[in-house]
Protein backbone atom coordinates (compact mmCIF):
# COMPACT_ATOMS: atom_id res chain seq x y z
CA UNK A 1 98.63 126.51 78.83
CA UNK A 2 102.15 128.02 79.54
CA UNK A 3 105.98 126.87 79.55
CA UNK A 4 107.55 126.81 83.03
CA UNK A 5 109.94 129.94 82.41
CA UNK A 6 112.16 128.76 84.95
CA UNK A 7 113.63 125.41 86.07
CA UNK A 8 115.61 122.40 84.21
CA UNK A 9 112.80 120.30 82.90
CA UNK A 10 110.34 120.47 79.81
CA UNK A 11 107.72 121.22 81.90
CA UNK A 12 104.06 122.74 81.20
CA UNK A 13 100.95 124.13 83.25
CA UNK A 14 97.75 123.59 81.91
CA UNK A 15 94.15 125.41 83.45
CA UNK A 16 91.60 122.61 83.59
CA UNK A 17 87.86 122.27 84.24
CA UNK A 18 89.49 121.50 87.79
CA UNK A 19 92.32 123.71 88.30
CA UNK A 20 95.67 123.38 87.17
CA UNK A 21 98.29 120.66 86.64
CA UNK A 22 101.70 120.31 85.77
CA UNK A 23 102.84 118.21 82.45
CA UNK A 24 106.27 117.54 82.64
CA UNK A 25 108.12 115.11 79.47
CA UNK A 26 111.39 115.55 80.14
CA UNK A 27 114.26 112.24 79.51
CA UNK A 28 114.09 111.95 83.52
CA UNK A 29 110.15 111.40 83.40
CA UNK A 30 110.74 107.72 84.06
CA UNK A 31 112.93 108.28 86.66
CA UNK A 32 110.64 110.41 88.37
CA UNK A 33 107.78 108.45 88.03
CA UNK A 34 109.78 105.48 89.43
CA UNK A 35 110.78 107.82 92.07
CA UNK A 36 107.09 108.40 93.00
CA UNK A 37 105.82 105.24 93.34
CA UNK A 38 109.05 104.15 95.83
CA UNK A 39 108.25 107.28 98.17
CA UNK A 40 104.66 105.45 98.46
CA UNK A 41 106.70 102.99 99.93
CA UNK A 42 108.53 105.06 102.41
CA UNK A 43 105.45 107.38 103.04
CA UNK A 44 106.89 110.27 101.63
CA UNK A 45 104.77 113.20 100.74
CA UNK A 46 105.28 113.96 96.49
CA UNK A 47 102.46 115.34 94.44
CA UNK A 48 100.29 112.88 92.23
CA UNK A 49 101.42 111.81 88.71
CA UNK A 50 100.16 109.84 86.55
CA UNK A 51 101.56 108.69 82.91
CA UNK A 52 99.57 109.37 79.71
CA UNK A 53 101.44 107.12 76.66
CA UNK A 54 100.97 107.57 73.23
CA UNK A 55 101.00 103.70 72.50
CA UNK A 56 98.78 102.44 75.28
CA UNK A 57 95.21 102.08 75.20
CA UNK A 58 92.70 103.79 72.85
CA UNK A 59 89.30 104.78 72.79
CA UNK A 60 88.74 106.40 75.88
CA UNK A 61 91.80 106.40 77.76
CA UNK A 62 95.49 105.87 77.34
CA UNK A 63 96.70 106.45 73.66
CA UNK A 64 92.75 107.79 73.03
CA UNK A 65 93.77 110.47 75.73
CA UNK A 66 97.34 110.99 74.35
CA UNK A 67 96.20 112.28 71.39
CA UNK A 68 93.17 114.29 73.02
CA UNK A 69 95.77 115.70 75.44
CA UNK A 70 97.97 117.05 72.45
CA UNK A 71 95.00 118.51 69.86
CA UNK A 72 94.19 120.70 73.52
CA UNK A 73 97.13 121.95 74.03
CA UNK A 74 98.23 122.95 70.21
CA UNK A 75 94.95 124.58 70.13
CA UNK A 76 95.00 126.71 73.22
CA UNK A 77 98.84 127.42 73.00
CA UNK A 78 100.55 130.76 72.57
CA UNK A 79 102.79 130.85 69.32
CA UNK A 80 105.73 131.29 71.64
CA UNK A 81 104.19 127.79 73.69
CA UNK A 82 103.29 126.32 70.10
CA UNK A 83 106.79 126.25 69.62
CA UNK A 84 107.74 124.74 72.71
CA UNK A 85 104.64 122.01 72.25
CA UNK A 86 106.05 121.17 68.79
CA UNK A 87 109.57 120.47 69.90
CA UNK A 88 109.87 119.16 73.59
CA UNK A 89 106.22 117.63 73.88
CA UNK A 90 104.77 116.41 70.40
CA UNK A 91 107.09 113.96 69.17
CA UNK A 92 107.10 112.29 72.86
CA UNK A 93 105.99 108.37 73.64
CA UNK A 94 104.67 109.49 77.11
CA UNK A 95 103.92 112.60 79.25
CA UNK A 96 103.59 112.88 83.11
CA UNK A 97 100.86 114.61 84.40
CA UNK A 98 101.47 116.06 88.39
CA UNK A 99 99.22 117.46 90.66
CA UNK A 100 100.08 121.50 91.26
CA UNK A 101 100.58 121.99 94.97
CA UNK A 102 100.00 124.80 96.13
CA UNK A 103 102.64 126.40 98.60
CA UNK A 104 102.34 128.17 101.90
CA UNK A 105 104.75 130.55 100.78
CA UNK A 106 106.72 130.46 104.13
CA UNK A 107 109.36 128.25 105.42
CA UNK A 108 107.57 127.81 108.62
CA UNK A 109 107.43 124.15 109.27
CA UNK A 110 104.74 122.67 111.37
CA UNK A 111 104.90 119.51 113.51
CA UNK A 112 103.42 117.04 111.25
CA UNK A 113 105.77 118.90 108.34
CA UNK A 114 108.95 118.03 110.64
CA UNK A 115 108.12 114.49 110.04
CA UNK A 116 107.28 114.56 106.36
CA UNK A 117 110.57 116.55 106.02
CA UNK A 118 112.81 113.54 107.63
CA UNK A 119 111.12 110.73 105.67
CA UNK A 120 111.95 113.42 102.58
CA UNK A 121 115.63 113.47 103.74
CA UNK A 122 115.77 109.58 104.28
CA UNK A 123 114.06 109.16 101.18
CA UNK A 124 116.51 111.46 98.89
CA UNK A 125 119.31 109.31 100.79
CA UNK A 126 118.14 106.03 98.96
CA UNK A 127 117.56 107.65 95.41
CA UNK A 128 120.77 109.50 95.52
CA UNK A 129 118.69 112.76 94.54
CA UNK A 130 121.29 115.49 95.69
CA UNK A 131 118.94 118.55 94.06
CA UNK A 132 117.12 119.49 97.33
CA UNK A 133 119.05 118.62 100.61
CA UNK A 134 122.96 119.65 101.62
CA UNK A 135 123.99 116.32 101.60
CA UNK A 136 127.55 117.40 100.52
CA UNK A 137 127.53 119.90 102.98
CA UNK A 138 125.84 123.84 103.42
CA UNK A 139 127.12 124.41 99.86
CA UNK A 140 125.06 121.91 98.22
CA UNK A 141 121.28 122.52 98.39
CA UNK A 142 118.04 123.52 96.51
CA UNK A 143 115.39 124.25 98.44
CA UNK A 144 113.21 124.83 95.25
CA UNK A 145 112.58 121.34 94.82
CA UNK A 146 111.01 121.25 98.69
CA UNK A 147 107.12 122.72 98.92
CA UNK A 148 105.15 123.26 102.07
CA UNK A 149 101.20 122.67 101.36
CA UNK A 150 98.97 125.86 102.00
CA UNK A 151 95.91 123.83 103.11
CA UNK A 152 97.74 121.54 105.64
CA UNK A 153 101.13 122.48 105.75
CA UNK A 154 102.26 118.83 104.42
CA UNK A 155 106.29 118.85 103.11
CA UNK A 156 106.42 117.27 99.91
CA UNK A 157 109.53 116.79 97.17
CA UNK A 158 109.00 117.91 93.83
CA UNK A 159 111.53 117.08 91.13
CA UNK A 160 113.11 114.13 92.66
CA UNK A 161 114.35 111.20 90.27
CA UNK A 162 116.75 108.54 90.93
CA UNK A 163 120.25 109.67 90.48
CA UNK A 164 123.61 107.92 88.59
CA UNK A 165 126.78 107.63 91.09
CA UNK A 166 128.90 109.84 90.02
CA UNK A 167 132.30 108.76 88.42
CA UNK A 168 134.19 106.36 90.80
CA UNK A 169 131.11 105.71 93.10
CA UNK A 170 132.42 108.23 95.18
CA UNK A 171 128.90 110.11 95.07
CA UNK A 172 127.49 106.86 96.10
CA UNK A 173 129.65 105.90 98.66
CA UNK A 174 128.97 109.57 100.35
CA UNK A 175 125.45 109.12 100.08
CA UNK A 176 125.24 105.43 101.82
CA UNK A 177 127.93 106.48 103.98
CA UNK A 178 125.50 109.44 105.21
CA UNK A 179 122.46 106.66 105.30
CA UNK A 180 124.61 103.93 107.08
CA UNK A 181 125.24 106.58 109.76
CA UNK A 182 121.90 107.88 110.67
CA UNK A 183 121.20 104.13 110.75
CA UNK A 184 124.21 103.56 113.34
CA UNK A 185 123.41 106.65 115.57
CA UNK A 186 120.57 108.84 114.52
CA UNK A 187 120.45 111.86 116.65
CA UNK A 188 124.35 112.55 116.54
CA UNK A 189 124.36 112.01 112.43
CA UNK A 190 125.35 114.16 110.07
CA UNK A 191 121.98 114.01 107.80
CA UNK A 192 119.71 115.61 110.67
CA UNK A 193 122.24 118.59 111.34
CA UNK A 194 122.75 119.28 107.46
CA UNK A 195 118.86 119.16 106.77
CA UNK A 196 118.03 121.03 109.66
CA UNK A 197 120.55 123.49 109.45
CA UNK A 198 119.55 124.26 106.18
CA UNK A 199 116.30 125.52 106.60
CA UNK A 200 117.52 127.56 109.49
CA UNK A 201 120.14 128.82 107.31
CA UNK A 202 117.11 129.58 104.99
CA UNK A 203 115.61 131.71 107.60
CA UNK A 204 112.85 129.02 108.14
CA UNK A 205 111.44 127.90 111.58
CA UNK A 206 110.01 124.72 113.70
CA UNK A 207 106.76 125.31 114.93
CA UNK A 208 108.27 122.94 117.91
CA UNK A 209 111.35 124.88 118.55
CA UNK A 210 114.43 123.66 117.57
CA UNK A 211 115.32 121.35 119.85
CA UNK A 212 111.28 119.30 119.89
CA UNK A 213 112.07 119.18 115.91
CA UNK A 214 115.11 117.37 116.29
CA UNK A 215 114.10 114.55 118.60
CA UNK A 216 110.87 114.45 115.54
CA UNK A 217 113.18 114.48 112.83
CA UNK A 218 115.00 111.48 114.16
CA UNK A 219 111.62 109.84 115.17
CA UNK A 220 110.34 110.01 111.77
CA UNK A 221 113.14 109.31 110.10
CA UNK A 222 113.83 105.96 111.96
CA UNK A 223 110.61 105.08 110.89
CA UNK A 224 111.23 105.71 107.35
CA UNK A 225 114.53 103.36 107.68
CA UNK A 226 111.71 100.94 109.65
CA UNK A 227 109.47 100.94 106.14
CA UNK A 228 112.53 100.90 103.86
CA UNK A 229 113.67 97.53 105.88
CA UNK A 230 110.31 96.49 104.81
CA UNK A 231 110.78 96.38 101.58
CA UNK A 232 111.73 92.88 100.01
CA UNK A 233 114.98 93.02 98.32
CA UNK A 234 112.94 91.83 94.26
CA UNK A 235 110.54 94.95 95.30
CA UNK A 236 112.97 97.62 93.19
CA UNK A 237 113.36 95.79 90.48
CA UNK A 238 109.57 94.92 90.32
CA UNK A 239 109.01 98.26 90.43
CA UNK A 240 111.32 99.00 87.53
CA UNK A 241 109.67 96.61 85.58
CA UNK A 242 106.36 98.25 86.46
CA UNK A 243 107.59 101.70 84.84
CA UNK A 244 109.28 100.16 82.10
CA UNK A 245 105.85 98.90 80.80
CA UNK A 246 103.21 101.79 81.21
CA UNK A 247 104.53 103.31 78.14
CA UNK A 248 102.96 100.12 76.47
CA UNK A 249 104.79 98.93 73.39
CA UNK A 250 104.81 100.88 70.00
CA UNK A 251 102.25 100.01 67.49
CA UNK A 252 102.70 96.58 65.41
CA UNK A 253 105.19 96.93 62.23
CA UNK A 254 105.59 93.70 59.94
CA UNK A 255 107.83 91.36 60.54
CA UNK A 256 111.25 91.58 59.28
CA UNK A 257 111.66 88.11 57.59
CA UNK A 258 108.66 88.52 55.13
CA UNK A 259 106.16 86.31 56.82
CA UNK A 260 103.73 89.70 57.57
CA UNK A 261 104.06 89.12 61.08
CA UNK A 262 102.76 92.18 63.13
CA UNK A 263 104.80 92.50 65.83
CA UNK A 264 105.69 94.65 69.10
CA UNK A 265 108.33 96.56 69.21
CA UNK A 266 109.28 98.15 72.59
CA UNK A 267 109.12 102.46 72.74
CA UNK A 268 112.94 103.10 72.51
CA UNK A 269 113.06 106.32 74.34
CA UNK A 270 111.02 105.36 76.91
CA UNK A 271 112.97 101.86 77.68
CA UNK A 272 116.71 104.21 77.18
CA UNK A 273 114.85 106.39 80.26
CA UNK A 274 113.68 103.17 82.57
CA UNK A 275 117.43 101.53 81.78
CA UNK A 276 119.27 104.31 83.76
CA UNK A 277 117.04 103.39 86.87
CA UNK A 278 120.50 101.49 88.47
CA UNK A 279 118.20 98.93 90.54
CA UNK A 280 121.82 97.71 92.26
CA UNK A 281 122.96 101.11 93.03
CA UNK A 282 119.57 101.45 94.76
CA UNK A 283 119.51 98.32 96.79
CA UNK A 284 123.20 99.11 98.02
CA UNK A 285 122.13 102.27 99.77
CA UNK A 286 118.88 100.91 100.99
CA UNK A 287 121.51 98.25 102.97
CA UNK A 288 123.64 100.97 104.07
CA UNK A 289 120.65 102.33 106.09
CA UNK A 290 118.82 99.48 107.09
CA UNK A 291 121.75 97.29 108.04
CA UNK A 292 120.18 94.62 106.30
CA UNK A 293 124.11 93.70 104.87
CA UNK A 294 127.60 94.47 106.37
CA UNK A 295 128.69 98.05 105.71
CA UNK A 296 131.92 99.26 105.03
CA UNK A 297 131.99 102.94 105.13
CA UNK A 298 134.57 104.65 102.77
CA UNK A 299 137.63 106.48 104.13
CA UNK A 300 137.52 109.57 104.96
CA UNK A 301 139.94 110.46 102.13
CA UNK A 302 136.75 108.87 99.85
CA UNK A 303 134.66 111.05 101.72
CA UNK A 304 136.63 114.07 101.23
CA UNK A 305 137.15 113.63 97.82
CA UNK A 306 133.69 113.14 96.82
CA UNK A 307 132.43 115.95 98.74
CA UNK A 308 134.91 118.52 96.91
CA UNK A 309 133.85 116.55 93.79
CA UNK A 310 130.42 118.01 94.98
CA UNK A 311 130.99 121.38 95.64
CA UNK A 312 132.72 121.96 92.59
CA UNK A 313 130.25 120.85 90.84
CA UNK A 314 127.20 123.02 92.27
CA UNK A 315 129.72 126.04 92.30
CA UNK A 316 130.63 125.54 88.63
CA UNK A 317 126.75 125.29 87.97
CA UNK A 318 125.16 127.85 90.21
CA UNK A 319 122.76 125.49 91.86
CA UNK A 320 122.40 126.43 95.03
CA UNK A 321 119.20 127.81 95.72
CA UNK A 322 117.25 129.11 98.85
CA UNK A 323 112.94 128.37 99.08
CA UNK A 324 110.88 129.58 96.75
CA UNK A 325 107.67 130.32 98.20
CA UNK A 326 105.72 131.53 94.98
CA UNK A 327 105.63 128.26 93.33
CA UNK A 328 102.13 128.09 92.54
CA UNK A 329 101.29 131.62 92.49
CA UNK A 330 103.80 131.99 89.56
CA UNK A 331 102.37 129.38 87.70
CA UNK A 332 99.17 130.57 87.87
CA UNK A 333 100.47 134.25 86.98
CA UNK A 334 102.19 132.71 83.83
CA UNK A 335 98.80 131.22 82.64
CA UNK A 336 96.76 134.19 83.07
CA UNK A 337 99.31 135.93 81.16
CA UNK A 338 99.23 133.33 78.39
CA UNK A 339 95.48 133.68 78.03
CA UNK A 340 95.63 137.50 77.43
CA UNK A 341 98.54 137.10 74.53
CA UNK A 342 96.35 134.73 72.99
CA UNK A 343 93.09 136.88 73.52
């Protein structure tokens, strides 16, 4: 086992029997795992997660696992890692566990990658996720959180989660104001230009030549709007309601009026997590793009102003990031070197 020694999350890699996957239980684990299960919806390309809770289950699976999860780790762990397990995973209700994919390490995008790569861009539209695609313009990017498969060359998002707007709306309305136009007139829009031109900028390629990729971007990308149509307008907040209970509730305390009661009381953390998911946030972008309500698109003094409200922000962070092709390699670099400091 080793800590991630780079990125925002609390975020593990473990060697298994099997190879190796990523445990991530960080406050925007809920978010991400609700994030997961709506790109199945869209057919977008994101690793495999699943949740492992502390308060579900027993026996052979679900808190039964928890608990075998944690005694492996603690015993394999470095001190440096112990310390890390003991303070960002222990004390935790549930932890997600992600496939590892391992990267090309090239920004050479195939055919069938052009078209994962526009449902990924349509997809970070309706979830607000800002960490991976210019959407504020050539300032605002992170191509670490975009990962091209070796074995198939498949584009998947990693690190997505559904977003707050920021103060105002304004990073909403620029958002649904970029989805309501691809909607209106997809191959003139502003979101195939800025995605595109950003792995260019990169100094990344089409396999189709630039001009072939752009007429599949929009392709694709139309049919992502097509499956995000599909989905009924209770569908989000089903889904919510999905995440919210896989943590399963907390074990049974006595009830407070003296009767001796058991009762259920809800994982705290976990249900804080699930209540930023802002279902009507969501389902105001997803009519933006599909036209499924009337539109009106902010000014462009609302547009303006959110977009410098953007770029301030990622240059007062440092966030902008090109690809980072050793993704896997480096986790696999940081294990071995975990197993000789504990050898």
């Amino acid at each position: 086992v080793s800590r991630a020694r780079t990125g925002s999350q609390q975020t593990l890699f473990a060697r298994l029997r099997d190879g190796v996957v990523v445990l991530k239980a960080s406050r925007d684990v809920a978010q991400e795992y609700f994030s997961a299960q709506l790109a199945a919806l869209l057919h977008v390309k994101v690793p495999a997660c699943r949740l492992v809770s502390r308060h579900r289950g027993g026996g052979g699976g679900g808190g039964g696992e928890f608990a075998r999860m944690l005694e492996a780790l603690l015993a394999v762990a470095s001190p440096d890692d112990l310390a890390y397990l003991n303070t960002s995973f222990v004390h935790k209700d549930v932890v997600m566990v992600c496939e590892l994919i391992h990267d090309s390490g090239c920004l050479h995008i195939s055919v069938a990658g052009t078209r994962d790569l526009a449902r990924l861009a349509v997809f970070d539209c309706v979830v607000l996720n800002l960490d991976r695609f210019p959407l504020f313009g050539p300032e605002c990017g992170n191509l670490c959180n975009l990962l091209i498969r070796r074995a198939d060359g498949a584009v998947l998002g990693i690190d997505q989660g559904v977003k707050a707007a920021a103060a105002g709306g304004r990073r909403q309305l620029r958002v649904a104001a970029l989805a309501h136009d691809f909607g209106a007139r997809a191959e003139r829009s502003e979101l195939v230009q800025l995605v595109m031109g950003q792995i260019r900028d990169a100094g990344g390629s089409f396999a189709e030549g630039d001009a072939d990729a752009e007429r599949s971007f929009v392709a694709a990308a139309r049919e992502a709007v097509e499956a995000a149509r599909r989905i009924p307008p209770a569908a989000l907040a089903e889904l919510k309601a999905t995440v919210a209970a896989a943590a399963g509730p907390a074990p049974a305390c006595a009830g407070g009026q003296g009767d001796g009661v058991a009762q259920a009381r809800p994982t705290s953390e976990w249900a804080e997590m699930v209540g930023c998911i802002d279902v009507a946030q969501l389902t105001s972008v997803l009519d933006a793009l599909t036209g499924r309500t009337a539109y009106t698109p902010p000014t462009e003094e609302e547009r303006a102003a959110a977009a410098e409200e953007e770029r301030a922000r990622w240059a007062r962070m440092g966030l902008t990031s090109g690809y980072r092709c050793d993704y896997s390699e480096r986790a696999v670099a940081e294990l071995d070197a975990a197993r000789a400091a504990t050898q």
